[in-house]
Protein backbone atom coordinates (compact mmCIF):
# COMPACT_ATOMS: atom_id res chain seq x y z
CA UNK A 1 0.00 0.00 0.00
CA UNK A 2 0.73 2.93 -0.69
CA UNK A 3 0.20 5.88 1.79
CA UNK A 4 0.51 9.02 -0.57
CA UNK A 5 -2.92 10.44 -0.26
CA UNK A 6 -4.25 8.01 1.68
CA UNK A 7 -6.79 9.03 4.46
CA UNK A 8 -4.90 7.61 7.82
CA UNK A 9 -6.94 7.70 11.32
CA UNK A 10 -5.07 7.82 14.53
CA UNK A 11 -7.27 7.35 17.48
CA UNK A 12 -4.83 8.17 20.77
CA UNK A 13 -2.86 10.49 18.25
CA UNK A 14 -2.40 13.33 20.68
CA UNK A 15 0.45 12.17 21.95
CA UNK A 16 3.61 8.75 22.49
CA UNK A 17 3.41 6.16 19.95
CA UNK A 18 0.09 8.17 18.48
CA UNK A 19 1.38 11.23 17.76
CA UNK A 20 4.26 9.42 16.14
CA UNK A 21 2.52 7.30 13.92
CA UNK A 22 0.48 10.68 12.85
CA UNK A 23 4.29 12.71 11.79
CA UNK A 24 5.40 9.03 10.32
CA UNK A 25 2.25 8.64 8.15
CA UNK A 26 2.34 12.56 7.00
CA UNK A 27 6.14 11.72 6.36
CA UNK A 28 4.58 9.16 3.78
CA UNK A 29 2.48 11.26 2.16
CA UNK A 30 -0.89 10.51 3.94
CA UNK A 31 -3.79 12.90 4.67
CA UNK A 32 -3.93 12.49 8.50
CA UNK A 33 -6.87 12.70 11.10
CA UNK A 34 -5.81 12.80 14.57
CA UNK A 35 -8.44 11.80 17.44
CA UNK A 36 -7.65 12.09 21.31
CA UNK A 37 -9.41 13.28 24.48
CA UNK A 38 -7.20 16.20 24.76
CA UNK A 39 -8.56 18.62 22.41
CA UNK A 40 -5.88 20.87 23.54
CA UNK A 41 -2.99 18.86 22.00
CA UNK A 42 -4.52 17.44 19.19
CA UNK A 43 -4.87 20.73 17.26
CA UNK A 44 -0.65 20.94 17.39
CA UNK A 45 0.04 17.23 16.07
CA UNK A 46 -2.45 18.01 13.40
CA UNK A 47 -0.64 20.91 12.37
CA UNK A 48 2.61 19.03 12.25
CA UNK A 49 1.45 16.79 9.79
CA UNK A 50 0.33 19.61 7.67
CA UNK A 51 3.93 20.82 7.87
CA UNK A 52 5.16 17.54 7.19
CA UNK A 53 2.99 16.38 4.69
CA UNK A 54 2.15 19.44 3.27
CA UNK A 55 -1.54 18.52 3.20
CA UNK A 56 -4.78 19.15 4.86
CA UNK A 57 -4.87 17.20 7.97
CA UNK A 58 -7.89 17.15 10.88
CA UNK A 59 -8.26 17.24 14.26
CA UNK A 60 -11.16 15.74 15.96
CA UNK A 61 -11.92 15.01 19.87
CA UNK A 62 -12.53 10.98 20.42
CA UNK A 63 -13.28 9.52 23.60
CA UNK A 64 -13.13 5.69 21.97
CA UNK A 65 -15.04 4.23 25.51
CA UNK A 66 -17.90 6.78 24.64
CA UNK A 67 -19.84 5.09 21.73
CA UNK A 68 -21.94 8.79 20.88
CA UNK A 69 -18.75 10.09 20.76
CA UNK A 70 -17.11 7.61 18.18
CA UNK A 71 -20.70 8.57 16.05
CA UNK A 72 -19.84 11.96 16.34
CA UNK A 73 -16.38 11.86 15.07
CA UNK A 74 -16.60 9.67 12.29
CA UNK A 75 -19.42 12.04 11.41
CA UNK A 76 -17.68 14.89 11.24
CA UNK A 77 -15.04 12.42 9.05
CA UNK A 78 -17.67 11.58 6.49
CA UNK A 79 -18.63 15.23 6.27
CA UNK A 80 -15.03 17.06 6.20
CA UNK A 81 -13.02 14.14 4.60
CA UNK A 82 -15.53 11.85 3.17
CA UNK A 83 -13.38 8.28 3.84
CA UNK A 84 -11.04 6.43 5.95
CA UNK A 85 -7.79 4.19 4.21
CA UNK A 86 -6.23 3.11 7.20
CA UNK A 87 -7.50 2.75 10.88
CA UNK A 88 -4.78 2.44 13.56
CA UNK A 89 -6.51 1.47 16.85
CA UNK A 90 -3.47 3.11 19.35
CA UNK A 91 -5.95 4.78 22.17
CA UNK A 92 -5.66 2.38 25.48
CA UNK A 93 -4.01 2.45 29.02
CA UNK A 94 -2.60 0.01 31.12
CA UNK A 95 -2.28 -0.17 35.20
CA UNK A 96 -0.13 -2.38 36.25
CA UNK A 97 -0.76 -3.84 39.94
CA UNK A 98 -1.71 -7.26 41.67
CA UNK A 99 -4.64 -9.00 40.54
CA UNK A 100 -5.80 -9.17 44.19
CA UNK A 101 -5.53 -5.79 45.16
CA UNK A 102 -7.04 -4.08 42.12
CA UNK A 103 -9.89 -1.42 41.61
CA UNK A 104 -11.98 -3.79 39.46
CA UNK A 105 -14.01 0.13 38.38
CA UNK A 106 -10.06 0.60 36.56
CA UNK A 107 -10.52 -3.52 35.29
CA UNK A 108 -14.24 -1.86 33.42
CA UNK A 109 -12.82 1.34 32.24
CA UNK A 110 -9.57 -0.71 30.42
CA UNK A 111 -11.96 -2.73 28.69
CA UNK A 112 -14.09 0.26 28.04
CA UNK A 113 -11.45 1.57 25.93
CA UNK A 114 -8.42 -1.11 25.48
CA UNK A 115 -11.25 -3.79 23.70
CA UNK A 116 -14.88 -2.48 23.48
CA UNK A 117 -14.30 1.25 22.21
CA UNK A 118 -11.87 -0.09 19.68
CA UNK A 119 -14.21 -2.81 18.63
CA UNK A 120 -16.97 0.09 18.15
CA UNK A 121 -14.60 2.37 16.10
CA UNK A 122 -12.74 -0.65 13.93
CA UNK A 123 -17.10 -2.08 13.17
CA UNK A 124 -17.93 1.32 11.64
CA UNK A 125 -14.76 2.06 10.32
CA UNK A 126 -14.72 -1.24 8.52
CA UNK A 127 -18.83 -0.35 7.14
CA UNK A 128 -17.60 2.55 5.73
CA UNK A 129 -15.10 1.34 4.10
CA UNK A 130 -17.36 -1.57 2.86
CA UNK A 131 -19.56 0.32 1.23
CA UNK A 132 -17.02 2.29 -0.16
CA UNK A 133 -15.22 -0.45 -1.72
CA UNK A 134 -12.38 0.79 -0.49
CA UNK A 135 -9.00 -1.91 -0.25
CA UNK A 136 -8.16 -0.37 3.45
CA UNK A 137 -6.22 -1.59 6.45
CA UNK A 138 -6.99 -1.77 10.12
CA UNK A 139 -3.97 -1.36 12.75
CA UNK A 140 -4.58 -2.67 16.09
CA UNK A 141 -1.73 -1.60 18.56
CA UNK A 142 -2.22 -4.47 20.89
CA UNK A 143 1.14 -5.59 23.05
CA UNK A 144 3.91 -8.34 23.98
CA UNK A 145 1.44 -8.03 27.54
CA UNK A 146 -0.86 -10.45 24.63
CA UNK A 147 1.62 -12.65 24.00
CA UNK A 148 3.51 -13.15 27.31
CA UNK A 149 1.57 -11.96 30.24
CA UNK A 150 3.67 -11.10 33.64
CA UNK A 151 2.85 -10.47 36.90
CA UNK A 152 0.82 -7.51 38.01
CA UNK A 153 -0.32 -6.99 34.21
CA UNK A 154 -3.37 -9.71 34.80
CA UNK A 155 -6.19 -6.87 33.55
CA UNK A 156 -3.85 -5.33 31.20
CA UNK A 157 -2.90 -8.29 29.59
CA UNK A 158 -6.51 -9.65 29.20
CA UNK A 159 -7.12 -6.74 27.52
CA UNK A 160 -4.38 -7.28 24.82
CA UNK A 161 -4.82 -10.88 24.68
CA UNK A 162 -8.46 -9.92 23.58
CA UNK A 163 -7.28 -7.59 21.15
CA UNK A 164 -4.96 -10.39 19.46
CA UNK A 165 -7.89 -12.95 19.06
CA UNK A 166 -10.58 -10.19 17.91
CA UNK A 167 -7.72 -8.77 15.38
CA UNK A 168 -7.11 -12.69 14.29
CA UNK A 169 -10.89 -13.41 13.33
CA UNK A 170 -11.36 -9.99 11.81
CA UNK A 171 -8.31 -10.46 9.47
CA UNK A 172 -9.81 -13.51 8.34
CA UNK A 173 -13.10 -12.25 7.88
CA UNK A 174 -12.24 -8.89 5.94
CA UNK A 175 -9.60 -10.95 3.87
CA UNK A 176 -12.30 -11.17 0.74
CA UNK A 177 -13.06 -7.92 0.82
CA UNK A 178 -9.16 -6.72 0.44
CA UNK A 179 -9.39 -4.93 3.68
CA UNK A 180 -5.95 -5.95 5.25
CA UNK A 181 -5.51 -6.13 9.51
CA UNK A 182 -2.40 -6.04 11.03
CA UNK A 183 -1.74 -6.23 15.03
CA UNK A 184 1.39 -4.48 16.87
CA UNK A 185 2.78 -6.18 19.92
CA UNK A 186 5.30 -3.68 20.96
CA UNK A 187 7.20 -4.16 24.72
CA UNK A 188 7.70 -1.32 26.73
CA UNK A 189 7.52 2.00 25.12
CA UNK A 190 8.80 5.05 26.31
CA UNK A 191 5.64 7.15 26.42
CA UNK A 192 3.50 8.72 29.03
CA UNK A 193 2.25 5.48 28.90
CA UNK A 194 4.36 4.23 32.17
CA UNK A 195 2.85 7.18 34.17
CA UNK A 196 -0.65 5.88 34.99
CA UNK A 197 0.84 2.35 34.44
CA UNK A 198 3.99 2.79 36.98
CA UNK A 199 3.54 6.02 38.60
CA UNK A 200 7.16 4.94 40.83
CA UNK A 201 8.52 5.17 36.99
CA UNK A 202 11.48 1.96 38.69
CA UNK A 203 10.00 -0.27 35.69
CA UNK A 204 11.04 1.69 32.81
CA UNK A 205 14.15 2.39 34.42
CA UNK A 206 14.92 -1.56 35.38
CA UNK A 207 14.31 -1.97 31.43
CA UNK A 208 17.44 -0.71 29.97
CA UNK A 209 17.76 -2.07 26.08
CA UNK A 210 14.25 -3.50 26.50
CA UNK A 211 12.48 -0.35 26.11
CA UNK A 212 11.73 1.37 22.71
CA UNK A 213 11.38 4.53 21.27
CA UNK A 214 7.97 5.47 19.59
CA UNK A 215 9.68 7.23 16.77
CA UNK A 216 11.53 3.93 15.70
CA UNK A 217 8.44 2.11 16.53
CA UNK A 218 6.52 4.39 14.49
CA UNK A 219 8.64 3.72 11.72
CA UNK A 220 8.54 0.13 11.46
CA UNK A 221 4.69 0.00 11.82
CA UNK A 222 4.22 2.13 8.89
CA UNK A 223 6.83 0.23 7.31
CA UNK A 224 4.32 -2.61 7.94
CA UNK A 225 1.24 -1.46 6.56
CA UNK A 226 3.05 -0.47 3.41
CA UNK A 227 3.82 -4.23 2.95
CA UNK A 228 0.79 -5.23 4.56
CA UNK A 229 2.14 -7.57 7.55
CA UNK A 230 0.29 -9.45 9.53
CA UNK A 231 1.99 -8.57 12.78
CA UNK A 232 4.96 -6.27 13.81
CA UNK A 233 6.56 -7.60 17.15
CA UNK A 234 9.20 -5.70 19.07
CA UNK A 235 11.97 -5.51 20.37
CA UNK A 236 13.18 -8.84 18.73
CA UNK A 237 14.26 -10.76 22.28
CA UNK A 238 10.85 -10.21 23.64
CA UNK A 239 9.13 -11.74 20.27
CA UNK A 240 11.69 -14.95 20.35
CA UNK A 241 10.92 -15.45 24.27
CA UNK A 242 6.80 -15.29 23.53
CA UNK A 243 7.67 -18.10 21.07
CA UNK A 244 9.17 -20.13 23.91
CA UNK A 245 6.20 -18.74 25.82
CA UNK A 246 3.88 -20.66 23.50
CA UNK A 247 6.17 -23.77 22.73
CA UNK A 248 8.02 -24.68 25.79
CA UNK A 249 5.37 -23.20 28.62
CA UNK A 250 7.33 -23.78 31.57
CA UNK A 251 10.26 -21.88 30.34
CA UNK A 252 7.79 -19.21 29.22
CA UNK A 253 6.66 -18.95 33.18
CA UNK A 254 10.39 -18.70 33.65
CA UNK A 255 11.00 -16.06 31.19
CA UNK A 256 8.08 -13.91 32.53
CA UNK A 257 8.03 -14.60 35.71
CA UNK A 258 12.07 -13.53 36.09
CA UNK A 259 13.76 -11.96 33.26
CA UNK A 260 11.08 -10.11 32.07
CA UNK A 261 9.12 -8.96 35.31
CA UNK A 262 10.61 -6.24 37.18
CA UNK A 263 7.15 -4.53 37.72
């Protein structure tokens, strides 16, 4: 695919991995629309990708776990830009405490937004671009938390291991209609991200080499949708021990459990 002229959705585009994936795609050529909460910061990406692309881009308020305001926006999209050519699902948050101990009202909002709000934009996303006829792909930024859960991720990661098997069936289901659907499963990403998720910020920190940079990350996904992969996993160690995860299990516990929790 590709992205020159394309019409590219970001929903959690105001700012991390979002708001790099919104400069990479303008980089490309694409006409961008940026959706966030924070109508406030949105307004300045957008404007970036103008410079960038030298194109109109669009900025429009989402709040994805607010289903009258996902029919609002894509409104306003249908009215202002008239299609959609890419959908990357990035909006979601993570908290990251034991199982036992958690606000099960945080376990409901995750869901609210990390599965059911993207579910909600990716169905009438996917209509629209149905009846348009259009050969589009879907991004879903879902996480190596899917792949290989640790300890104190047990909501986050049944978030993201939702995300994987929705993303799975929908790939094969929008297959015949040329609408391609790709899933992300990054590691840790240096993003606000880790500030709701690990407020003490000693898990980044413990991370060293692990952790990745959004712009890079950015990079490769768009890299990915140009050549229409079915998954981009990173960083590299992380996707070989998630293998192990699923073939050898008990080394997979040992993996998670030790080298890769220092929640």
């Amino acid at each position: 695919m590709n992205l020159q002229d394309k019409v590219v959705l970001v929903t959690g585009g105001s700012g991390g991995l979002g708001e790099q994936l919104c400069y990479e795609a303008a980089r490309n050529g694409a006409i961008v629309i940026v959706c966030a909460r924070r109508i406030n910061l949105i307004g300045k990406v957008k404007e970036r990708c103008e410079s960038l692309s030298g194109k109109s881009a669009y900025a429009f308020q989402l709040d994805v776990a607010q289903p009258e305001s996902v029919e609002a926006m894509l409104d306003k999209v249908q009215n202002e830009v008239g299609r959609v050519d890419v959908l990357i699902n990035n909006a979601g948050f993570g908290i990251f405490e034991d199982f036992t101990s958690f606000d099960m009202t945080k376990a409901y909002q995750m869901f609210e937004v990390n599965v059911l709000g993207m579910m909600v934009v990716t169905q009438k996303v996917a209509l629209m671009m149905l009846e348009a006829g259009i050969s589009g792909s879907i991004v879903n930024i879902a996480s190596m938390a899917g792949k290989m859960a640790t300890p104190k991720t047990a909501v986050y990661s049944a978030t993201k291991f939702a995300v994987l098997g929705f993303s799975n069936a929908l790939r094969l289901e929008l297959k015949p209609a040329n609408i391609h659907v790709m899933t992300v499963n990054p590691g840790p990403v240096a993003t606000h991200f880790f500030e709701q998720a690990d407020p003490s910020g000693n898990y980044l920190e413990s991370l060293g080499n692990f952790v990745l940079e959004p712009d890079k990350l950015s990079q490769a996904v768009i890299k990915g949708i140009k050549k229409q992969k079915r998954e981009i996993n990173r960083p590299h160690l992380m996707q070989v021990a998630s293998q192990f995860y699923t073939l050898f299990p008990h080394v997979g516990d040992w993996l998670a459990g030790g080298m890769f929790n220092q929640k």
